[in-house]
Each structure stands twice: as C-alpha cells, then as structure tokens.
N, C-alpha and C. Protein backbone atom coordinates (compact mmCIF):
# COMPACT_ATOMS: atom_id res chain seq x y z
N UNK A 1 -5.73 -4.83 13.10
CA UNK A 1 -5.77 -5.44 14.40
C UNK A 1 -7.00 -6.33 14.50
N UNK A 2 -6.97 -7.67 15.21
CA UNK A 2 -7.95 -8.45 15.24
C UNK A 2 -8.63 -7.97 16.87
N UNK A 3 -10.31 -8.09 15.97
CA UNK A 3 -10.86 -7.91 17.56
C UNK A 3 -11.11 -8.68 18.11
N UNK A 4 -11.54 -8.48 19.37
CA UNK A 4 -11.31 -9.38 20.76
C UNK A 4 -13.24 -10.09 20.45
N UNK A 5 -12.74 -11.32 20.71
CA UNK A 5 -14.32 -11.99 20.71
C UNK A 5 -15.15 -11.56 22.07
N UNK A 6 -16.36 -10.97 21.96
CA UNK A 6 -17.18 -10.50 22.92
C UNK A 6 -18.61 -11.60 23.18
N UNK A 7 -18.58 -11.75 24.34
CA UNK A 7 -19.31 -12.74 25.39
C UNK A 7 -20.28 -12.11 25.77
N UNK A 8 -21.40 -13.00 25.12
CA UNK A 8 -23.17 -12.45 25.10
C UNK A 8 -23.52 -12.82 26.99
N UNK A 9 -24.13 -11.96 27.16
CA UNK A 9 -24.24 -12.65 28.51
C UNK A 9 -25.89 -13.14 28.49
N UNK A 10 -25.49 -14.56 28.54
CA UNK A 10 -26.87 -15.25 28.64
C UNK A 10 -27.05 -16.44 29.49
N UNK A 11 -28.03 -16.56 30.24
CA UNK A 11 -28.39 -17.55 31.50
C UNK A 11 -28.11 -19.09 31.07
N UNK A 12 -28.21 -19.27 29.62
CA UNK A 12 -28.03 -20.88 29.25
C UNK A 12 -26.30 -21.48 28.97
N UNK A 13 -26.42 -22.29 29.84
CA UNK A 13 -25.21 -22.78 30.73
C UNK A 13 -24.61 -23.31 28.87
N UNK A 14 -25.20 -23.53 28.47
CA UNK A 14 -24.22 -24.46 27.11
C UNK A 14 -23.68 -23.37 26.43
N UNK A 15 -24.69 -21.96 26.01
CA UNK A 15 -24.22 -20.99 25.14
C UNK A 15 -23.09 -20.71 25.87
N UNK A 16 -22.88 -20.27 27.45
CA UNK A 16 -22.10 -19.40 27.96
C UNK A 16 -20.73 -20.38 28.09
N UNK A 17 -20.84 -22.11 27.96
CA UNK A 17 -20.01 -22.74 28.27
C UNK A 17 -19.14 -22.74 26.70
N UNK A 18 -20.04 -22.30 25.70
CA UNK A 18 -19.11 -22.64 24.39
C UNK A 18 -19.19 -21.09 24.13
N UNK A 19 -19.23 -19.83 24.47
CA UNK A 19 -18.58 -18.62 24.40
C UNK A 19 -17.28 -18.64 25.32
N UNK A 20 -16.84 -19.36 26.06
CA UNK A 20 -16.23 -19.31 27.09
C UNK A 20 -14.58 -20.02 26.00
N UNK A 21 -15.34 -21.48 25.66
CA UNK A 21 -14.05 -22.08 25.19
C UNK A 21 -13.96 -21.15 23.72
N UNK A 22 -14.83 -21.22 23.33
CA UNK A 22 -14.22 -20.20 21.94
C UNK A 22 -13.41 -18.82 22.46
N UNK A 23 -13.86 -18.30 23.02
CA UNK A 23 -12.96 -16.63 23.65
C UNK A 23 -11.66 -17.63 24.23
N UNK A 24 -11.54 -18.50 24.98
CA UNK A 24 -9.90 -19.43 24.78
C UNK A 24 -9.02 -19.39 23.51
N UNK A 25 -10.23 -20.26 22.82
CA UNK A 25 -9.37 -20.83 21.70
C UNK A 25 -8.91 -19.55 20.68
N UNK A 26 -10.00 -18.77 20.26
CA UNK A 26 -9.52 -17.36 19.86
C UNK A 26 -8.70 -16.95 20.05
N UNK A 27 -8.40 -16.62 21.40
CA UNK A 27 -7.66 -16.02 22.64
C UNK A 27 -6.11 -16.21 22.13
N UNK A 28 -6.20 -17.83 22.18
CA UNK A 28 -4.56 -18.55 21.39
C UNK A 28 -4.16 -17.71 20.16
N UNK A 29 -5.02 -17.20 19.39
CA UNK A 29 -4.84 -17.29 18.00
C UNK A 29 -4.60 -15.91 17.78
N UNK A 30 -5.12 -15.08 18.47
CA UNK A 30 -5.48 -13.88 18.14
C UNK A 30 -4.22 -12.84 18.60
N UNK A 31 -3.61 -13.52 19.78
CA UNK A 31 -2.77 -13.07 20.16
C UNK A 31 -1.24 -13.02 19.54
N UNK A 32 -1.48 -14.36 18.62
CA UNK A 32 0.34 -14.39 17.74
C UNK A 32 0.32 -13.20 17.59
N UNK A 33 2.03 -12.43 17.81
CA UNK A 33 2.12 -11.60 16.88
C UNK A 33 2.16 -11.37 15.19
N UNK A 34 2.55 -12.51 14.68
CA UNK A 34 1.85 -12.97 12.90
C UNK A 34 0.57 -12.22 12.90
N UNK A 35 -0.50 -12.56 13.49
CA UNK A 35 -1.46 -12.28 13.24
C UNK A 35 -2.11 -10.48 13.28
N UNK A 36 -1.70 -9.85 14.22
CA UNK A 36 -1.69 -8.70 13.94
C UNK A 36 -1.39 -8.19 12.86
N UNK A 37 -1.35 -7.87 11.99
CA UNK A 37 -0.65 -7.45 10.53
C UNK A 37 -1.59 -6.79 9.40
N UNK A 38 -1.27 -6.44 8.77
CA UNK A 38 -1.50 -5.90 7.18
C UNK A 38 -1.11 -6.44 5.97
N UNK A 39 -2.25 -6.59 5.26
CA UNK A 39 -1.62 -7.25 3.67
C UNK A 39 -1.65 -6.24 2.89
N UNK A 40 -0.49 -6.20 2.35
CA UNK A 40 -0.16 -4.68 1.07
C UNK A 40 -0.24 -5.82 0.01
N UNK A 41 -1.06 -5.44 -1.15
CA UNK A 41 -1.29 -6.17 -2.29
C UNK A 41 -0.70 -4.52 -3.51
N UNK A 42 0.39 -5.53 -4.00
CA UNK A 42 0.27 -5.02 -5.66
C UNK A 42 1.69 -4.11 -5.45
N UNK A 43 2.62 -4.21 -4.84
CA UNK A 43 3.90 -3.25 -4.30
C UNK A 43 4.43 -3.50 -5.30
N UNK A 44 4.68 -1.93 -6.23
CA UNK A 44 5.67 -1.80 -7.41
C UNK A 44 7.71 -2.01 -7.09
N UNK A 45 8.00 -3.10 -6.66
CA UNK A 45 9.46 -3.30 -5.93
C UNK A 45 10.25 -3.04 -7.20
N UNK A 46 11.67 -1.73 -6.84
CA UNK A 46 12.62 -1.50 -7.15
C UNK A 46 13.86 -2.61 -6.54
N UNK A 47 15.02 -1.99 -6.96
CA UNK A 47 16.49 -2.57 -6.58
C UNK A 47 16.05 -2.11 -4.61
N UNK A 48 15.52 -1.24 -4.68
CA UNK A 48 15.46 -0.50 -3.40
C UNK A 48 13.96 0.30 -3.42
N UNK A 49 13.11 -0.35 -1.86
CA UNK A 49 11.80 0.21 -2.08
C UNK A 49 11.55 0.84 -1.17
N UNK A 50 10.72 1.82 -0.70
CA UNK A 50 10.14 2.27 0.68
C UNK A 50 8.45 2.34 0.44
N UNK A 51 8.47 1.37 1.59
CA UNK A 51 6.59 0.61 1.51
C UNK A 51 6.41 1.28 3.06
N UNK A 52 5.53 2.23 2.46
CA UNK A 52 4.30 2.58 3.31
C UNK A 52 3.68 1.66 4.24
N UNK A 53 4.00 0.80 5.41
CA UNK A 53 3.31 -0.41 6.03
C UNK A 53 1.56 -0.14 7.18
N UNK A 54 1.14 1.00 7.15
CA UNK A 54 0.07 1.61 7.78
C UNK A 54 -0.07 0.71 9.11
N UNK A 55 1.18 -0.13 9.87
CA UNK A 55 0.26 0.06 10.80
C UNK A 55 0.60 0.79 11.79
N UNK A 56 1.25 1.58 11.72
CA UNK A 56 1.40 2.70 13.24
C UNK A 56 2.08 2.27 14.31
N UNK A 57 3.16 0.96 14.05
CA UNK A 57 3.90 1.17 14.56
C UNK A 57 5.17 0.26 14.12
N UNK A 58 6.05 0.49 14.92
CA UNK A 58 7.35 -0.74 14.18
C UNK A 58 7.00 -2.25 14.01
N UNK A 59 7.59 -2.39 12.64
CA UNK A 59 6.79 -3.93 12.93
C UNK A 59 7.76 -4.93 12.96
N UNK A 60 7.66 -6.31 13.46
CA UNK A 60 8.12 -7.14 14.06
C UNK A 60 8.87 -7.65 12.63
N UNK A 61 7.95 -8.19 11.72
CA UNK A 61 8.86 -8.84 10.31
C UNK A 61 7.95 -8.39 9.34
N UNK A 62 7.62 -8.68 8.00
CA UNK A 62 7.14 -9.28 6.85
C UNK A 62 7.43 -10.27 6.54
N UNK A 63 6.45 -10.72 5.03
CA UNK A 63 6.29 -11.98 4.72
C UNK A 63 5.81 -11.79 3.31
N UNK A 64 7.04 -12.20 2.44
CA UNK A 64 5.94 -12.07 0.74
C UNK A 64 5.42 -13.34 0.90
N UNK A 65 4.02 -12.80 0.39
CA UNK A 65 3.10 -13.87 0.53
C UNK A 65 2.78 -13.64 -1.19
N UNK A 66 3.31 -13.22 -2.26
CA UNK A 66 2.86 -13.28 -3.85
C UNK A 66 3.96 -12.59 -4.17
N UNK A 67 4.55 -13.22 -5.48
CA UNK A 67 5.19 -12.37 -6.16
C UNK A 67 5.71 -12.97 -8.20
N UNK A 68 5.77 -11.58 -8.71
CA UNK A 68 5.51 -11.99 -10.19
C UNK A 68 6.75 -12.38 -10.69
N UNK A 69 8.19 -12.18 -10.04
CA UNK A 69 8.78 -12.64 -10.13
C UNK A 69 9.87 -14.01 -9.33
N UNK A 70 10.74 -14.13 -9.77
CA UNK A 70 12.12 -15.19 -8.85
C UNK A 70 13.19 -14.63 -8.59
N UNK A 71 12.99 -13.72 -7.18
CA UNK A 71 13.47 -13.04 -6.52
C UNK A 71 14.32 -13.00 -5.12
N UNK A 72 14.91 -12.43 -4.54
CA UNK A 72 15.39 -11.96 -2.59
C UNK A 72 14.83 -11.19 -3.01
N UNK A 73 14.03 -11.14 -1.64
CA UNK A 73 13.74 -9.45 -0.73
C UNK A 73 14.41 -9.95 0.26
N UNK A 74 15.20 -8.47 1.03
CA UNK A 74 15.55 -8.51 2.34
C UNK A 74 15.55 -7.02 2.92
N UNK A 75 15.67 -7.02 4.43
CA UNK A 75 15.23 -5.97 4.88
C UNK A 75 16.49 -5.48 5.27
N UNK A 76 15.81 -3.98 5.39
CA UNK A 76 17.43 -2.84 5.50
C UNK A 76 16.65 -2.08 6.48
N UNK A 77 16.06 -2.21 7.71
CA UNK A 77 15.83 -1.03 8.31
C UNK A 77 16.58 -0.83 9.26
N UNK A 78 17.70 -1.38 9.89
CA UNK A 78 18.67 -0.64 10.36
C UNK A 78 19.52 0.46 9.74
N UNK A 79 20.12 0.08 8.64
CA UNK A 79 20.73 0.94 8.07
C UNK A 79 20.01 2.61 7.52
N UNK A 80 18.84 2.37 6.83
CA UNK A 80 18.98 3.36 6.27
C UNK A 80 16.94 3.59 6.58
N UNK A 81 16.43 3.66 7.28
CA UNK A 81 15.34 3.61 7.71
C UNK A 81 15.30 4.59 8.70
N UNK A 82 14.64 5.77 8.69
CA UNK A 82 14.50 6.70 9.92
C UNK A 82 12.96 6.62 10.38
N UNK A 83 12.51 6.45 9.55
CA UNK A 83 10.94 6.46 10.26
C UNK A 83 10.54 4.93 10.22
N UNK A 84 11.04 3.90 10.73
CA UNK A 84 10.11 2.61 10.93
C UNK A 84 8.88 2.27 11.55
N UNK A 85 8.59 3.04 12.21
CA UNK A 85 6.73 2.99 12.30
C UNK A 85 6.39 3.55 11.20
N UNK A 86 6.42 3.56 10.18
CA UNK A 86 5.64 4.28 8.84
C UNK A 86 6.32 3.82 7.77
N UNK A 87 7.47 3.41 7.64
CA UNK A 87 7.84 2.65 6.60
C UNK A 87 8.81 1.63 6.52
N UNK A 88 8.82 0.35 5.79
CA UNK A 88 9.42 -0.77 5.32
C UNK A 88 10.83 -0.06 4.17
N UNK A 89 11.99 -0.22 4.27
CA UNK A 89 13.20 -0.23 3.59
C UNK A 89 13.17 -1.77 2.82
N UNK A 90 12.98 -2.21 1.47
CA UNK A 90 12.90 -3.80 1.78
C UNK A 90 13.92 -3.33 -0.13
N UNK A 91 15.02 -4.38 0.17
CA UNK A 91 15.68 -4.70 -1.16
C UNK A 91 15.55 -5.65 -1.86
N UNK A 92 15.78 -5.66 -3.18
CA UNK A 92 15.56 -6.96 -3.75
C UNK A 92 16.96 -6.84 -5.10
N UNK A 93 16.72 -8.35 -5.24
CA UNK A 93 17.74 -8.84 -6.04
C UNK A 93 17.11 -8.35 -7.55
N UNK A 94 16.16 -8.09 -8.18
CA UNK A 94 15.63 -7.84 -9.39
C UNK A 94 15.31 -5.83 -9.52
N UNK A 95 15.72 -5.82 -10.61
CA UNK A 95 14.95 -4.30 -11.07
C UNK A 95 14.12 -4.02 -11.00
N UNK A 96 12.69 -5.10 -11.12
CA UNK A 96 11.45 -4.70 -11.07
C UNK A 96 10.86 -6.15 -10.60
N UNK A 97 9.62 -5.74 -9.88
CA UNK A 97 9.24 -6.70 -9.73
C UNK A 97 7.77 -6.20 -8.55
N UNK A 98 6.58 -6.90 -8.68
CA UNK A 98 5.68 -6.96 -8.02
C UNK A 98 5.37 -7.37 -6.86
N UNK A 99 5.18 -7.39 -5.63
CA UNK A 99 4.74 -8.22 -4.55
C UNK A 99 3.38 -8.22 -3.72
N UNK A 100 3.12 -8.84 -3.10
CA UNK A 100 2.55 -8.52 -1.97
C UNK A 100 3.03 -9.13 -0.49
N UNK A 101 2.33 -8.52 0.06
CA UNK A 101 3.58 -8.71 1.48
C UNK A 101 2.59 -8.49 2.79
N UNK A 102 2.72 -9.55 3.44
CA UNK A 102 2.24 -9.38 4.99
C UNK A 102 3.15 -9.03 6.10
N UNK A 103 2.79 -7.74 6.63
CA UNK A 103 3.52 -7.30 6.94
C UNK A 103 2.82 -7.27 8.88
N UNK A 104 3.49 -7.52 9.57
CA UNK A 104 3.13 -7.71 11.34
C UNK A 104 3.66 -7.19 12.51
C-alpha cells in the first residue's frame, strides 16, 4: 500500500504552498487502483498455478510484467478459486515457465 504524503506544518507560505500541490498531485496518483499492488518476482508457473498474492484482499487484476517464456496467462478465479483474498488461480498455455507479476 502506498502512503499518504504528510504535510509539515510550517509558517512559510511557499513550503506550505508546494506541500499543498504535491499532496494533489500525489493524491491523483496514489489513488489508481494499479497502484496499490504487489510485485511477485520469480513465480515457478505450471499448466495450472496457485500464487500466493499477500495482499489481504481480493484483487482487482494482475499484470505479467517479466516472463522467460512466449506464453497466455489467464485467470480462473471464478471457477475454481475458493480463497481469493489469498490466492491467484492463473493458467497458462506452457508447462513451465517463469514470471513475475503485478498483482493490484
């Protein structure tokens, strides 16, 4: 989880005027749901995987962001997923294969 930018409280009108637009512009950014997320580096992917996603609760999508092979992943957590706050169901077209994955 990204933290929230915290505002020094100080009498000089410029510091407090550019803590002000930065806690904005942050503000924009911080809030995507993309951005909330976890990067799992190094996922040993089967025909069929179950990835541990740590963040405590259901998550919105993933995103391979690396992988060692030329592959699909796609997701199965309707079907066969009982605990989706705690884990990713994700299939792939290859036997083996490495990833990493941002997961949000």
């Amino acid at each position: 989880m990204v933290k929230k930018f915290k505002n020094l409280e100080i009498a000089d009108r410029v510091v407090s005027d550019f803590q002000k637009n930065t806690d904005e512009t942050l503000g924009r950014i911080t809030t995507k749901e993309i951005v909330d997320g976890v990067l799992l580096k190094d996922i040993v992917m089967g025909r069929t995987t179950r990835v541990e996603h740590k963040l405590s609760r259901i998550p919105l999508g993933w995103i391979v962001v690396r992988a060692n092979s030329n592959a699909n992943y796609w997701d199965n957590q309707v079907i066969v997923n009982t605990l989706p706050e705690r884990y990713l169901i994700i299939e792939s077209s290859v036997n083996s294969s490495i990833v990493s994955l941002w997961v949000f």
